[in-house]
PDB file of N, CA and C in Angstrom:
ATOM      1  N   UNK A   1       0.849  -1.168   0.000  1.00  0.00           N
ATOM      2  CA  UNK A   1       0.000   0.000   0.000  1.00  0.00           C
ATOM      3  C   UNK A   1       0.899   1.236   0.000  1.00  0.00           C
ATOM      4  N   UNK A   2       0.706   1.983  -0.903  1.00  0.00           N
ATOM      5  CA  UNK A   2       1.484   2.966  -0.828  1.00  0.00           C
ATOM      6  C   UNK A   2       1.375   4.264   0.394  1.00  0.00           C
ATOM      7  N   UNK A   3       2.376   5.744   0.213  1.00  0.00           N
ATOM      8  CA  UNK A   3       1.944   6.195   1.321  1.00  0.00           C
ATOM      9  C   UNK A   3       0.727   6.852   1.656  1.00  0.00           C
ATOM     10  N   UNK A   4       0.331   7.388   0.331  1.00  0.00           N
ATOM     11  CA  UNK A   4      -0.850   8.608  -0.031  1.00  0.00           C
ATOM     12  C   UNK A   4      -2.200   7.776   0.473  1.00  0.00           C
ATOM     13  N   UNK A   5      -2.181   5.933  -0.313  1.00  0.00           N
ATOM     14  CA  UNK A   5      -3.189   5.186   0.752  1.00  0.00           C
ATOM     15  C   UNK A   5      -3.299   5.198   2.216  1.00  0.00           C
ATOM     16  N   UNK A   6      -2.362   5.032   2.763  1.00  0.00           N
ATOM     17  CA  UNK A   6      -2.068   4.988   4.204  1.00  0.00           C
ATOM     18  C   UNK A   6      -2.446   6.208   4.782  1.00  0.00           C
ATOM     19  N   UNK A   7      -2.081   7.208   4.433  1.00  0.00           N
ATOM     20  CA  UNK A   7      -2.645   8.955   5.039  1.00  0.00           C
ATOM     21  C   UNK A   7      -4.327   8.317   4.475  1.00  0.00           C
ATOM     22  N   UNK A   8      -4.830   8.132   3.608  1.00  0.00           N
ATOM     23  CA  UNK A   8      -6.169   7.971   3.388  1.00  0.00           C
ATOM     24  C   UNK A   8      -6.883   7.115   4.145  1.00  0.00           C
ATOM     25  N   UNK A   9      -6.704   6.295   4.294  1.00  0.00           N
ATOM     26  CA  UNK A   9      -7.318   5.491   5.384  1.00  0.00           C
ATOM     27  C   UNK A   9      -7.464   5.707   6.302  1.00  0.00           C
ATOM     28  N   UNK A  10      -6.171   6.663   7.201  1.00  0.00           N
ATOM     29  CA  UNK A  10      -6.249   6.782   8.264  1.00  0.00           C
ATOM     30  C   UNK A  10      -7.323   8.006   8.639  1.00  0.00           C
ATOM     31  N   UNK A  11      -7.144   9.256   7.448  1.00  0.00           N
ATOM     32  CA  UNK A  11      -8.403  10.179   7.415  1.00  0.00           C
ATOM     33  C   UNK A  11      -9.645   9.627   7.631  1.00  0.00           C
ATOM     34  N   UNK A  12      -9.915   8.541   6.821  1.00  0.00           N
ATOM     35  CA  UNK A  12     -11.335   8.208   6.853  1.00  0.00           C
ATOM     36  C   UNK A  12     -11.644   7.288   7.773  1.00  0.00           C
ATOM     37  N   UNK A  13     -10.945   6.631   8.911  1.00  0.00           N
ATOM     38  CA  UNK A  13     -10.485   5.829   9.465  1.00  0.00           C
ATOM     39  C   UNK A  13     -11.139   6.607  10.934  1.00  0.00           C
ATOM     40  N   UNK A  14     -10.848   8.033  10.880  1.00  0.00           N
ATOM     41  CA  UNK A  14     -10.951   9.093  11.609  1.00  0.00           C
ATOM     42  C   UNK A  14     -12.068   9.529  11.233  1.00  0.00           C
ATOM     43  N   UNK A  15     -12.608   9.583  10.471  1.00  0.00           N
ATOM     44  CA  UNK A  15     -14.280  10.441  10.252  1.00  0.00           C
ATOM     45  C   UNK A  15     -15.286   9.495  10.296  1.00  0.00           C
ATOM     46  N   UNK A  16     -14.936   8.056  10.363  1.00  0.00           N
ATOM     47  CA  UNK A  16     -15.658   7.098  10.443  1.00  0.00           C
ATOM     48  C   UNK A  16     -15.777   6.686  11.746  1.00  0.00           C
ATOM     49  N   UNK A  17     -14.813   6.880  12.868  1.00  0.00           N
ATOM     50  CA  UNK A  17     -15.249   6.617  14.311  1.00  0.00           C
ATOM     51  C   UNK A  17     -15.720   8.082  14.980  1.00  0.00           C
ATOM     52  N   UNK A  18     -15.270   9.190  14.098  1.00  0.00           N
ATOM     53  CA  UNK A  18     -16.114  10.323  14.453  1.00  0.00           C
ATOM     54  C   UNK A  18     -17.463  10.386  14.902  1.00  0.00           C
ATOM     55  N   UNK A  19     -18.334   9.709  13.850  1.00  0.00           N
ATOM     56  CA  UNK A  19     -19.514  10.027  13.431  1.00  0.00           C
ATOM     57  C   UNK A  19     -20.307   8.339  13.590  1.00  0.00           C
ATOM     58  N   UNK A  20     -19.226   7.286  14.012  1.00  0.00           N
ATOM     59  CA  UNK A  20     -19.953   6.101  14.488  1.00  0.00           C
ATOM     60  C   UNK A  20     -18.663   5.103  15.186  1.00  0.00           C
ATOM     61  N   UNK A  21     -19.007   5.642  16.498  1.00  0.00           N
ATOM     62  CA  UNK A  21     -18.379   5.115  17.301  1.00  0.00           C
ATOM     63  C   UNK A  21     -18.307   3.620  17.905  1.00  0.00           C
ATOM     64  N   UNK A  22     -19.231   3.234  17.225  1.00  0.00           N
ATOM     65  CA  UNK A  22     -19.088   1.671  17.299  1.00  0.00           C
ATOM     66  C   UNK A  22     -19.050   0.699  16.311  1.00  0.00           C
ATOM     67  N   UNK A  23     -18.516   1.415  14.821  1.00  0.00           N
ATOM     68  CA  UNK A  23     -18.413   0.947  13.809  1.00  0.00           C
ATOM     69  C   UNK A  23     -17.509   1.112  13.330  1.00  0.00           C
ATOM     70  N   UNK A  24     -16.683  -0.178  12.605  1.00  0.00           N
ATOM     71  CA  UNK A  24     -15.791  -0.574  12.326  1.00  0.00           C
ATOM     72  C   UNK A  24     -15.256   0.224  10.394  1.00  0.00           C
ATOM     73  N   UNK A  25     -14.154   0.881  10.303  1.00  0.00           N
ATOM     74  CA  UNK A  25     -13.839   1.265   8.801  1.00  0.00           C
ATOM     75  C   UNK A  25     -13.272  -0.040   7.703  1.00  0.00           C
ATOM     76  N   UNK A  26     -13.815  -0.072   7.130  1.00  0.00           N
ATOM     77  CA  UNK A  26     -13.524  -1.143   6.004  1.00  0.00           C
ATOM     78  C   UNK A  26     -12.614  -0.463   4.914  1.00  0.00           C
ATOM     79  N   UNK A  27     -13.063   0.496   4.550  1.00  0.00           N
ATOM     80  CA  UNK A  27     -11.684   1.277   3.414  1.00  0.00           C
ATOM     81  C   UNK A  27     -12.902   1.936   2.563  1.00  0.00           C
ATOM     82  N   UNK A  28     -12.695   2.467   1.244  1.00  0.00           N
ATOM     83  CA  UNK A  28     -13.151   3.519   0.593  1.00  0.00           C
ATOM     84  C   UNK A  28     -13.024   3.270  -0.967  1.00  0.00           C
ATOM     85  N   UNK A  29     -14.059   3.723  -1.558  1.00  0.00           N
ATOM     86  CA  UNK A  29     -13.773   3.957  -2.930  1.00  0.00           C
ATOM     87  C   UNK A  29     -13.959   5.159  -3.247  1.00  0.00           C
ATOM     88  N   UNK A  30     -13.462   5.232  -4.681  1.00  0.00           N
ATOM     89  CA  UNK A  30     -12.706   6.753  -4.733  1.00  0.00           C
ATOM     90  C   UNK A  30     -14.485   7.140  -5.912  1.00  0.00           C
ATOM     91  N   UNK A  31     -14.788   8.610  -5.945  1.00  0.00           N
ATOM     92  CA  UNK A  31     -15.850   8.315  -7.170  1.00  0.00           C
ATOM     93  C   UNK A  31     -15.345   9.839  -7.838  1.00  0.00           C
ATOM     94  N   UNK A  32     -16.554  10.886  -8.463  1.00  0.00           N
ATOM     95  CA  UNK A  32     -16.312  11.716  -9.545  1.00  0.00           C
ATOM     96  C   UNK A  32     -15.872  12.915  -8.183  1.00  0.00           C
ATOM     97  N   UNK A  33     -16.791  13.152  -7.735  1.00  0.00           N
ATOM     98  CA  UNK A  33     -16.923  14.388  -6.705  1.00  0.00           C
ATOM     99  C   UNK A  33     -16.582  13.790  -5.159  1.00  0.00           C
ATOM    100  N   UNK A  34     -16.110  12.812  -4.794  1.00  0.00           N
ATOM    101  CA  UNK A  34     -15.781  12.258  -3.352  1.00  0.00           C
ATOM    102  C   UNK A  34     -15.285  11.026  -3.335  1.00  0.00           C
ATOM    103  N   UNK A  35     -15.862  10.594  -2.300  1.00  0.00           N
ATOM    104  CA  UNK A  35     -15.612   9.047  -1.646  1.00  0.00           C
ATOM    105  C   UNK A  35     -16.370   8.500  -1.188  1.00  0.00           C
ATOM    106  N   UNK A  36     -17.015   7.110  -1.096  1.00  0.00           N
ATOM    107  CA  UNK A  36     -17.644   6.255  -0.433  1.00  0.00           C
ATOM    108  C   UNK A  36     -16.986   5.392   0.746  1.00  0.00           C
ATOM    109  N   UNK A  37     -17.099   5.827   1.976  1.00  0.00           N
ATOM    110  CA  UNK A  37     -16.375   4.960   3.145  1.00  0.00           C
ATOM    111  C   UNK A  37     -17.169   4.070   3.476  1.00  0.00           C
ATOM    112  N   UNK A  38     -16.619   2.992   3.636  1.00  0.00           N
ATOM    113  CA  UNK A  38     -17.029   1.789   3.911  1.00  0.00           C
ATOM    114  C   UNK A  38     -17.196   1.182   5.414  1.00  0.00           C
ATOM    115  N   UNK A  39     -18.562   0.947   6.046  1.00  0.00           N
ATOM    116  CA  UNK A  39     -18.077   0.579   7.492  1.00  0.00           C
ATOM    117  C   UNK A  39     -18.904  -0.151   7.712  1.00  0.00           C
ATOM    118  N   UNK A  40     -18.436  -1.039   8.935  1.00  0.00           N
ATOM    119  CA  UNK A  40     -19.277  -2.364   9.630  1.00  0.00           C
ATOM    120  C   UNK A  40     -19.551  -1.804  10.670  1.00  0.00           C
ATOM    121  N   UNK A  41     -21.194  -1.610  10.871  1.00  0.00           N
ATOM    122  CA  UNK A  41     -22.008  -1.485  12.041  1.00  0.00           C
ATOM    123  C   UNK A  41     -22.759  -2.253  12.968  1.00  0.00           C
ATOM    124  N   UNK A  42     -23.459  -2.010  13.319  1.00  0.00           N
ATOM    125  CA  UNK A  42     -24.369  -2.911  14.312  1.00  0.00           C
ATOM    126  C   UNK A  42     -25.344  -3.350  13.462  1.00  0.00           C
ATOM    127  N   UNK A  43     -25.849  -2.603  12.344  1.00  0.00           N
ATOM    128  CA  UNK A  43     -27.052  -2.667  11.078  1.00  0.00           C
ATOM    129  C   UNK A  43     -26.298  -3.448   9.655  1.00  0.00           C
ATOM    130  N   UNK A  44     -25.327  -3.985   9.938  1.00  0.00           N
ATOM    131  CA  UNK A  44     -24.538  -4.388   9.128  1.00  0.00           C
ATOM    132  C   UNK A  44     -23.952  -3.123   7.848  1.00  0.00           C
ATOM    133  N   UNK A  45     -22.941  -4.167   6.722  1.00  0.00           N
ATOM    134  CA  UNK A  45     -21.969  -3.154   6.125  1.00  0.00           C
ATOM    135  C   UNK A  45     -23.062  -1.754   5.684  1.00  0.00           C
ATOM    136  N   UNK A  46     -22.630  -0.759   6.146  1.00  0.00           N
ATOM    137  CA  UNK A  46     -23.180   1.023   5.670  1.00  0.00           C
ATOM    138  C   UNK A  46     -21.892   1.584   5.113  1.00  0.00           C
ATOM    139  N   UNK A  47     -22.474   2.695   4.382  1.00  0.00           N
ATOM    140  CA  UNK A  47     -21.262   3.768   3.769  1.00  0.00           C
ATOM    141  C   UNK A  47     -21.607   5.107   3.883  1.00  0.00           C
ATOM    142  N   UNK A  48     -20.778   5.650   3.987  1.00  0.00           N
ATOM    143  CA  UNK A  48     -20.777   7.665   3.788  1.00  0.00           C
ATOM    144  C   UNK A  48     -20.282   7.961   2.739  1.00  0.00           C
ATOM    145  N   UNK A  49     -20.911   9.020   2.255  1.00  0.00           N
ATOM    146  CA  UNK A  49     -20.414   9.756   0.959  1.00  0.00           C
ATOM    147  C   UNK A  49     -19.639  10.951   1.673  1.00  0.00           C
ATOM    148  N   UNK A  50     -18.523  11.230   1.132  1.00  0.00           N
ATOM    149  CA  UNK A  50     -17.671  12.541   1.466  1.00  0.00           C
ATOM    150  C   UNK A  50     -17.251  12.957   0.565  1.00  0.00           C
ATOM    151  N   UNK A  51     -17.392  14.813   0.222  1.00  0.00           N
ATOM    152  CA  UNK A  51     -16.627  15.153  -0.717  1.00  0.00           C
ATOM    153  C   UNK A  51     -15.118  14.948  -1.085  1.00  0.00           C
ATOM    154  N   UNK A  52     -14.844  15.946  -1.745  1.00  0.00           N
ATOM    155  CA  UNK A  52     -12.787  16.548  -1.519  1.00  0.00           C
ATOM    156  C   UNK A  52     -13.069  17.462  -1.251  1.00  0.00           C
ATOM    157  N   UNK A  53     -13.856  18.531  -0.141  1.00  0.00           N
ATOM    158  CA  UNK A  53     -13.874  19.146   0.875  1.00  0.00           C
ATOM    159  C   UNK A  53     -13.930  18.359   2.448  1.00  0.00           C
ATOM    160  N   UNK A  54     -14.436  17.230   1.913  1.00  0.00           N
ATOM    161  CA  UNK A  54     -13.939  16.362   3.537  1.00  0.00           C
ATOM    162  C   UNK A  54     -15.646  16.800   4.137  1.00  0.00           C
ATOM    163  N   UNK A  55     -16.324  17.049   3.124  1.00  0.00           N
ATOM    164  CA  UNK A  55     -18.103  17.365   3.944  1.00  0.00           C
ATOM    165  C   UNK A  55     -18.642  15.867   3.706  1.00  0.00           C
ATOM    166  N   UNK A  56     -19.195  15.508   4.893  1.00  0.00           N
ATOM    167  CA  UNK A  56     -20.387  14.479   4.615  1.00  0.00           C
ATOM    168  C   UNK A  56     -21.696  15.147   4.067  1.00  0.00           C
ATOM    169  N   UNK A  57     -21.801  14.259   2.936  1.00  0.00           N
ATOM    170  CA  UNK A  57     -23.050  14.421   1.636  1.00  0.00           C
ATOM    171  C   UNK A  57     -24.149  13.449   2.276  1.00  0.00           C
ATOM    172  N   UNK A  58     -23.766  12.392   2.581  1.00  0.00           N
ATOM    173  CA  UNK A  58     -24.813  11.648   3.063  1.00  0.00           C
ATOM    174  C   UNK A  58     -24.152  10.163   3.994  1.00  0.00           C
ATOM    175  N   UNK A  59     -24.931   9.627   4.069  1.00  0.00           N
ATOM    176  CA  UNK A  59     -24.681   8.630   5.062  1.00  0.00           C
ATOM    177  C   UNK A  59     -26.063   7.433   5.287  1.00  0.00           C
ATOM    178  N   UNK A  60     -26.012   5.777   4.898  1.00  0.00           N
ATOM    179  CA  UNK A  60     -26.605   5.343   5.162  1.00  0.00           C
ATOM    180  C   UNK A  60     -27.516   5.046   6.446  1.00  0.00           C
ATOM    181  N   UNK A  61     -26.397   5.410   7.546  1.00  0.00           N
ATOM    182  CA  UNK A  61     -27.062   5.234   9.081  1.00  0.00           C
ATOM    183  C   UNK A  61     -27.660   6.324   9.803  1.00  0.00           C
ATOM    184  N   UNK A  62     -29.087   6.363  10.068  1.00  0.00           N
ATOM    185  CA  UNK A  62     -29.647   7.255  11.050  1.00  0.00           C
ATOM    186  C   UNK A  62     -29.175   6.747  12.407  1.00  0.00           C
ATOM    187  N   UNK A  63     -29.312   8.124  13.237  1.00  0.00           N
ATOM    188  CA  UNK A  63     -28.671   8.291  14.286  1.00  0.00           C
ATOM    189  C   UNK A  63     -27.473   8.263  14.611  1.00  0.00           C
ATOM    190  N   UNK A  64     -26.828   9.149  13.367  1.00  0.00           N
ATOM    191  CA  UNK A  64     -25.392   9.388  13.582  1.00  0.00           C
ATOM    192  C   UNK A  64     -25.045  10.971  14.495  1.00  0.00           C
ATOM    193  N   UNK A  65     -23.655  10.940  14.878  1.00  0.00           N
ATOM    194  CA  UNK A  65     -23.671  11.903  15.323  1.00  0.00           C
ATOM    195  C   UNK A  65     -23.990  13.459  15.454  1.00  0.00           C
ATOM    196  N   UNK A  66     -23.781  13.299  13.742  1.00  0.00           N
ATOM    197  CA  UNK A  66     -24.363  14.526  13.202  1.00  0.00           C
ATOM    198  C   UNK A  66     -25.544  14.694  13.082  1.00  0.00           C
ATOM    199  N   UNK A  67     -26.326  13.330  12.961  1.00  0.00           N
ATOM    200  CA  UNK A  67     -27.738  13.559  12.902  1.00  0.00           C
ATOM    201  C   UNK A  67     -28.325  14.063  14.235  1.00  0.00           C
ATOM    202  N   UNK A  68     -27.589  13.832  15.264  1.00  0.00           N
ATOM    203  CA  UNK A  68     -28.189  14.055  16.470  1.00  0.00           C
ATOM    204  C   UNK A  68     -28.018  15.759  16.406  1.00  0.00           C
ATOM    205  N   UNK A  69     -27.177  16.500  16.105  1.00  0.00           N
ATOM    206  CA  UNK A  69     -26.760  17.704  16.304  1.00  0.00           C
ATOM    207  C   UNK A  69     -27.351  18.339  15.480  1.00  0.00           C
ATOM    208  N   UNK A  70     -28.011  18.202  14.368  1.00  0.00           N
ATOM    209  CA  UNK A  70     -29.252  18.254  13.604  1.00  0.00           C
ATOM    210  C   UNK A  70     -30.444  18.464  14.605  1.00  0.00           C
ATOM    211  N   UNK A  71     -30.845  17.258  14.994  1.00  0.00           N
ATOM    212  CA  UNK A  71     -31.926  17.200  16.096  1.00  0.00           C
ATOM    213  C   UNK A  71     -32.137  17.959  16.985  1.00  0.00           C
ATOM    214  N   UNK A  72     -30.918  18.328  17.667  1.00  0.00           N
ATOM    215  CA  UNK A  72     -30.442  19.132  18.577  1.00  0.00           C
ATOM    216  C   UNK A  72     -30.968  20.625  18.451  1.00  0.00           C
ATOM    217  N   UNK A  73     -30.047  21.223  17.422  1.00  0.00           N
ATOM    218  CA  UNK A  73     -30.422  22.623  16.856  1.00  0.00           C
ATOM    219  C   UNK A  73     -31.646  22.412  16.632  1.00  0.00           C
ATOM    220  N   UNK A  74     -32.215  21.793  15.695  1.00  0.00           N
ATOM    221  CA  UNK A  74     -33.635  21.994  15.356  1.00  0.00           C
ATOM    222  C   UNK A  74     -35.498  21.795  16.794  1.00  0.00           C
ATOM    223  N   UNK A  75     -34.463  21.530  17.838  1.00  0.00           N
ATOM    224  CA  UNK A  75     -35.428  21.216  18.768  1.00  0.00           C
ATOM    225  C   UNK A  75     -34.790  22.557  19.835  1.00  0.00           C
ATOM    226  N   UNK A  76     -33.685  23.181  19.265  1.00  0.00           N
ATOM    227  CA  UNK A  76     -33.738  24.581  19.980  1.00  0.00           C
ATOM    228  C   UNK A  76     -34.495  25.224  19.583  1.00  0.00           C
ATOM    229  N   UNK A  77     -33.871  25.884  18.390  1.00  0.00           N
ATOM    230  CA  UNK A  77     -34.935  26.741  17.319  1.00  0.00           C
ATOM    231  C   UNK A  77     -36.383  26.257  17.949  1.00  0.00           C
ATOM    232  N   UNK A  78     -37.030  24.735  17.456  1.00  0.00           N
ATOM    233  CA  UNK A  78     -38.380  25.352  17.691  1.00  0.00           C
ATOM    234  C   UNK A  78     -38.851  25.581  19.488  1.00  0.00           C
ATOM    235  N   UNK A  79     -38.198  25.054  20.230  1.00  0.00           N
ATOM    236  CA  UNK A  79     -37.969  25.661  21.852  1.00  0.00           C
ATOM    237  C   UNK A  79     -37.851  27.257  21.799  1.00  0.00           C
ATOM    238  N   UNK A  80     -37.321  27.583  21.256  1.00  0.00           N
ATOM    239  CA  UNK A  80     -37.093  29.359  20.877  1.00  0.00           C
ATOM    240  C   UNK A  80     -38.165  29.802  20.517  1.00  0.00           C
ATOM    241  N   UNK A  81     -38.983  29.354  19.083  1.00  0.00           N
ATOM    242  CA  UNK A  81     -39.803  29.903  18.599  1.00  0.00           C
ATOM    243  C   UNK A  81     -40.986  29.829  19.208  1.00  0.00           C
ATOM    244  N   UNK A  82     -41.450  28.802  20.009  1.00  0.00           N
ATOM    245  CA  UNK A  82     -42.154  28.153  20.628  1.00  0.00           C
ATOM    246  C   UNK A  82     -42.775  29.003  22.243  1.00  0.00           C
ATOM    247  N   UNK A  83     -41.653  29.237  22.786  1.00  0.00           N
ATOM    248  CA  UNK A  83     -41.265  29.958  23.763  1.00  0.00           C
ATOM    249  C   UNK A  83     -41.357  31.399  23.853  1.00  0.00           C
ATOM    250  N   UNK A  84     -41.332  31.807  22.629  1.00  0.00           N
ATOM    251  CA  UNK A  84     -41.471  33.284  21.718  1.00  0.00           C
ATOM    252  C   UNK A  84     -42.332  33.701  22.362  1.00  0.00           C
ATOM    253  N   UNK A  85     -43.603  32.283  21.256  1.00  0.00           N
ATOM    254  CA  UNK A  85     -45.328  32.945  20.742  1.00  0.00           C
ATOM    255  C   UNK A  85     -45.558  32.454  22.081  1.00  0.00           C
ATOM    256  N   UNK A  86     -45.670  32.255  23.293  1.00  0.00           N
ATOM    257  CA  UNK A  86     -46.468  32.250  24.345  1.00  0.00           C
ATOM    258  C   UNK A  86     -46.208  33.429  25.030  1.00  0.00           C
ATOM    259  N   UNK A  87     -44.931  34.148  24.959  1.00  0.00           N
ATOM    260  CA  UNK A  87     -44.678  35.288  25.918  1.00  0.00           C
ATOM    261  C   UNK A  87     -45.419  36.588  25.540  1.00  0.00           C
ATOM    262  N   UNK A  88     -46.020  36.215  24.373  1.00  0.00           N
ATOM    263  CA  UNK A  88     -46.516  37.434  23.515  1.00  0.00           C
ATOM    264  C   UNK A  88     -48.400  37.769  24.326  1.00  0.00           C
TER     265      UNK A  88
END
């Protein structure tokens, strides 16, 4: 494996226990606009799409980390808005 693989893996190696901490990285294929990472979960094999900005595009598994922080903000906001229209 060369070295440029080895730095790659280990990136995605890293954004893959980021965002699923109990799932295992399998490796990656390369496509037009990103990458497909490969990982073994509890729901069996899932993948993430990532650009070459390093953004997650998508992701087979709900209730990922990010999804939660999604959830999160969006249950402030409407706590905010919510909280607004009664004080009125």
């Amino acid at each position: 494996m060369s070295a440029s693989e080895q730095v790659m893996h280990r990136m995605f190696s890293e954004i893959v226990a980021q965002y699923h901490p109990f799932a295992q990285y399998i490796g990656y294929q390369e496509g037009e606009d990103g990458f497909m990472l490969h990982y073994q979960g509890p729901n069996g094999q899932q993948y993430m799409i990532v650009d070459t900005e390093g953004n997650i595009l998508g992701d087979t598994t709900m209730g990922t980390t990010r999804t939660m922080e999604v959830l999160t903000v969006g249950a402030a906001i409407l706590s905010a808005f919510f909280g607004g229209q009664s004080n009125r």
